[in-house]
Protein backbone atom coordinates (compact mmCIF):
# COMPACT_ATOMS: atom_id res chain seq x y z
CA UNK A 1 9.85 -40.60 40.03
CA UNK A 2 9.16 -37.20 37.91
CA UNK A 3 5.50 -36.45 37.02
CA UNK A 4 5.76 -37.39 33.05
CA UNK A 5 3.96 -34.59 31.11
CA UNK A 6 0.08 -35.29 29.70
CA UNK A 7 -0.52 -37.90 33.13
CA UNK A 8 -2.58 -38.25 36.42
CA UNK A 9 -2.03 -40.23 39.33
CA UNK A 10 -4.65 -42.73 40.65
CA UNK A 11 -2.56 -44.50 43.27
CA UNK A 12 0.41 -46.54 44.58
CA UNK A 13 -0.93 -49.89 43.39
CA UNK A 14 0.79 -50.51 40.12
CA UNK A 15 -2.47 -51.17 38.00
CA UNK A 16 -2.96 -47.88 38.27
CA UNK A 17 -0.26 -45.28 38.86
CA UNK A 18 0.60 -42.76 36.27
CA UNK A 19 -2.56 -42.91 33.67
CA UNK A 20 -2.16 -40.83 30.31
CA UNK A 21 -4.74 -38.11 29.55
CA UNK A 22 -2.95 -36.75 26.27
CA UNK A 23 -2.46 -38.59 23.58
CA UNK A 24 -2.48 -36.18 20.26
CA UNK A 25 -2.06 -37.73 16.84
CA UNK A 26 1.07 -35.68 16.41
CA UNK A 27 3.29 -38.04 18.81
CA UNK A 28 2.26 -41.10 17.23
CA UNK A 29 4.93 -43.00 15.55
CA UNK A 30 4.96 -42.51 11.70
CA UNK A 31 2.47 -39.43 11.78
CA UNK A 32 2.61 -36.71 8.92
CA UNK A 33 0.36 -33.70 9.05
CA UNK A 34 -2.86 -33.95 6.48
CA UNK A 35 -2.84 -30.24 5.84
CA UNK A 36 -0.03 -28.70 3.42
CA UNK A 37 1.61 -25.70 4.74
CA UNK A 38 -0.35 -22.28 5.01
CA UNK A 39 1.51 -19.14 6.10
CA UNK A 40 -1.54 -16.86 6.28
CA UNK A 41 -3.42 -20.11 8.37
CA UNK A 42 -0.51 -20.22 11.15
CA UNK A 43 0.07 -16.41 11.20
CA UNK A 44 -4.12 -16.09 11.68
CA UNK A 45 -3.87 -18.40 14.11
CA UNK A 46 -0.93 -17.59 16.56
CA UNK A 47 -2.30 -13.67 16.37
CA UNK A 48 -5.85 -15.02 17.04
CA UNK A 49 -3.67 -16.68 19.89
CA UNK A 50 -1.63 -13.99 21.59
CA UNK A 51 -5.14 -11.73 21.10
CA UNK A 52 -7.21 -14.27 23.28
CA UNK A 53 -4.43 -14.17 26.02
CA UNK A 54 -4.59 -10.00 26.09
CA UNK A 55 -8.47 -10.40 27.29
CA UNK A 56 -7.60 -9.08 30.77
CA UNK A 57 -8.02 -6.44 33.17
CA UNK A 58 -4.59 -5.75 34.49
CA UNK A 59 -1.04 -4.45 33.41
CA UNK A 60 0.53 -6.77 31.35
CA UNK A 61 3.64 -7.80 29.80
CA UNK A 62 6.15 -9.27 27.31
CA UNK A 63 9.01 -11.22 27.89
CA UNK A 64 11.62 -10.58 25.44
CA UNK A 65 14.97 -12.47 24.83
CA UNK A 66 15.77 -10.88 21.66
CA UNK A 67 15.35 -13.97 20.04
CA UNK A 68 12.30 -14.82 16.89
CA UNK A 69 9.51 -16.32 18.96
CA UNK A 70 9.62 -13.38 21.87
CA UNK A 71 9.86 -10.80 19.37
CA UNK A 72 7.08 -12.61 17.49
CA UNK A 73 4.74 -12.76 20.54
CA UNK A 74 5.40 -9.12 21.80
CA UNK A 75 4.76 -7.37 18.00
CA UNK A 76 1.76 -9.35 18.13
CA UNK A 77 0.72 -8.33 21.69
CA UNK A 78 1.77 -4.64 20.63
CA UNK A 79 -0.44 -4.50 17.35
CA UNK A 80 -3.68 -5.00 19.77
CA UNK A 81 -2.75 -3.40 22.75
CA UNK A 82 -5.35 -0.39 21.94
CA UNK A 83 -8.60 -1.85 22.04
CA UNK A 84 -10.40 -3.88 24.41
CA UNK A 85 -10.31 -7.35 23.07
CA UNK A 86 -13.17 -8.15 24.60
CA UNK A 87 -15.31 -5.44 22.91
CA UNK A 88 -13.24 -6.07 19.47
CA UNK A 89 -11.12 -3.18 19.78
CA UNK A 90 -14.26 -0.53 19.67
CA UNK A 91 -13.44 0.83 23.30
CA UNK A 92 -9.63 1.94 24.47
CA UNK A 93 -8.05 -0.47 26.58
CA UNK A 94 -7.63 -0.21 29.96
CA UNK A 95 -3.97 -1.44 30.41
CA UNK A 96 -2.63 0.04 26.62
CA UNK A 97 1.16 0.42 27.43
CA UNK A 98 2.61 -2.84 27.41
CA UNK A 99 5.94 -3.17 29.75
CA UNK A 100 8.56 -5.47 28.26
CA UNK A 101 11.41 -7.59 30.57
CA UNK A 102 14.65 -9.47 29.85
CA UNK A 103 16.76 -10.41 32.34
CA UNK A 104 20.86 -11.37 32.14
CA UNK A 105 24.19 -10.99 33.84
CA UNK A 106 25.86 -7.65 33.31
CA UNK A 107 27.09 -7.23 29.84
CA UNK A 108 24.61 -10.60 28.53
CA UNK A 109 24.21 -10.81 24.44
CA UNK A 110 20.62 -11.34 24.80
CA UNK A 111 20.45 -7.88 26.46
CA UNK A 112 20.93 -5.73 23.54
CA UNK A 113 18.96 -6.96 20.86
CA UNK A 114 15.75 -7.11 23.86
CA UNK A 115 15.96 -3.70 24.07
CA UNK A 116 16.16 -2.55 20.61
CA UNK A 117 12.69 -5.28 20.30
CA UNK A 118 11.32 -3.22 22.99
CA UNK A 119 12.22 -0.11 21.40
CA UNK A 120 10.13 -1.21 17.80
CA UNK A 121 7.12 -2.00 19.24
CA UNK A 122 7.05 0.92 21.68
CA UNK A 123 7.66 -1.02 25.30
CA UNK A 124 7.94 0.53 28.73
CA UNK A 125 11.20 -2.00 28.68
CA UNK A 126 13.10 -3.00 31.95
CA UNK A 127 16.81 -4.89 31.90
CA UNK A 128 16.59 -6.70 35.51
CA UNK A 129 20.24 -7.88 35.99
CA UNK A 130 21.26 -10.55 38.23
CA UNK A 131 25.03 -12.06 39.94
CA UNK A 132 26.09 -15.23 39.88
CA UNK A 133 25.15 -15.30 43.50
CA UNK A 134 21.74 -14.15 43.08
CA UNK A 135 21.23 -17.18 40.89
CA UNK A 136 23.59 -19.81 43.34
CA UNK A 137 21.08 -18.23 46.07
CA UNK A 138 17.78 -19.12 44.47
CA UNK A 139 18.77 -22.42 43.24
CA UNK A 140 16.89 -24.70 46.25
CA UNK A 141 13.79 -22.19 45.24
CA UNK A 142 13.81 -22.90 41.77
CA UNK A 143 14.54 -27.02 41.93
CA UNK A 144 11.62 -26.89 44.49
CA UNK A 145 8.88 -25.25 42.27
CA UNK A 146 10.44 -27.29 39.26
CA UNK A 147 9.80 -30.61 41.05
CA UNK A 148 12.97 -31.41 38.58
CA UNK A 149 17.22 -31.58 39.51
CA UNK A 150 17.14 -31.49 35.55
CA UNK A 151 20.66 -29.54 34.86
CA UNK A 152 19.28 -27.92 31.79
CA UNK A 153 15.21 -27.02 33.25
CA UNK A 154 17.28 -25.68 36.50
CA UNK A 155 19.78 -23.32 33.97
CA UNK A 156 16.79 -21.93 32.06
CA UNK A 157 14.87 -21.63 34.92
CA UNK A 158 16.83 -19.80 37.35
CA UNK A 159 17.16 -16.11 35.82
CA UNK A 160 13.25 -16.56 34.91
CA UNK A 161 12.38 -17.41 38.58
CA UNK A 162 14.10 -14.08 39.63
CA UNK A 163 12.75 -12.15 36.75
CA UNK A 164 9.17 -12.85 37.62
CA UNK A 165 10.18 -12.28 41.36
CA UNK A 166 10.57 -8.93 40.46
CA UNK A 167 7.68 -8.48 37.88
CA UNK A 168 5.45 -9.51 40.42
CA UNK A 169 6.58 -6.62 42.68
CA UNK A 170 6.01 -4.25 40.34
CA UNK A 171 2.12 -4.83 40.03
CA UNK A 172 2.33 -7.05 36.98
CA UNK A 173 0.22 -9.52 36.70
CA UNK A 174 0.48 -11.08 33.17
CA UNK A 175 3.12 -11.63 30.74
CA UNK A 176 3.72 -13.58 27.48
CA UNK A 177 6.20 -14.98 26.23
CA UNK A 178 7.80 -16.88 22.89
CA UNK A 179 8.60 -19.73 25.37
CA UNK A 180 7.56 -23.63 24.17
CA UNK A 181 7.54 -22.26 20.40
């Protein structure tokens, strides 16, 4: 059986098995939010976001597709890549140029509109390319560290695995991305 999100596992016996530890009010049948709709409150809040995940003491990165939510999360990532977060932005930061990645096959749509991203918010941008056999290749890699033979996880996941295959060789040891929005 697949590991369902938001569980643990006590045991075999069936009394016990896969136990839920998340259980948020938003997946309950019938729910409808409280609070009306505030652009400054979400826009506070995902910046306040991205800003907590840039408190770190090694090169970073941005993934960028080319789509909204990457583009979103890397201009965020760019407006406070000066300061030390962790000092509120009074002393320079120690990893300031942010490097930017997007991976396709030669010639991909998402390609083009990464790089002009990259280009706006001032990115040390690299296009990593792959074949079809690269990606046929690290398929048995990828279904392993997905636990999943899920036909659409495995399709998404494949050029990511070899993109962060290569991000990790080049000393990079953080990235964001617009992934989950």
């Amino acid at each position: 059986r697949e590991f369902p999100p938001g569980h643990f596992f006590l045991g075999h016996e069936a009394e016990k098995g896969f136990q839920s530890y998340y259980e948020p009010k938003w997946m309950e049948e019938g729910f409808v939010p409280g609070e009306e709709y505030d652009a400054s409150a979400l826009r506070g809040a995902l910046e306040a976001a991205v800003r907590r995940q840039l408190m770190c003491d090694v090169p970073y990165g941005v993934l960028i597709s080319g789509g909204v939510d990457s583009s979103i999360i890397a201009s965020i990532a760019a407006k406070f890549r000066e300061g030390r977060i962790e000092e509120e932005g009074k002393s320079p930061a120690w990893w300031p140029r942010i490097h930017s990645f997007s991976i396709g096959l030669q010639g991909a749509p998402d390609l083009a509109p990464a790089r002009k991203v990259a280009d706006h918010i001032g990115a040390v941008h690299h296009e990593i390319h792959f074949t079809v056999q690269e990606g046929l290749d690290a398929l048995s890699d990828v279904i392993y560290h997905l636990e999943t033979f899920d036909l659409t996880t495995v399709r998404a996941s494949t050029p990511m695995y070899l993109m962060m295959r290569k991000i990790r060789t080049m000393g990079i040891k953080m990235v964001l991305s617009g992934e989950g929005a």
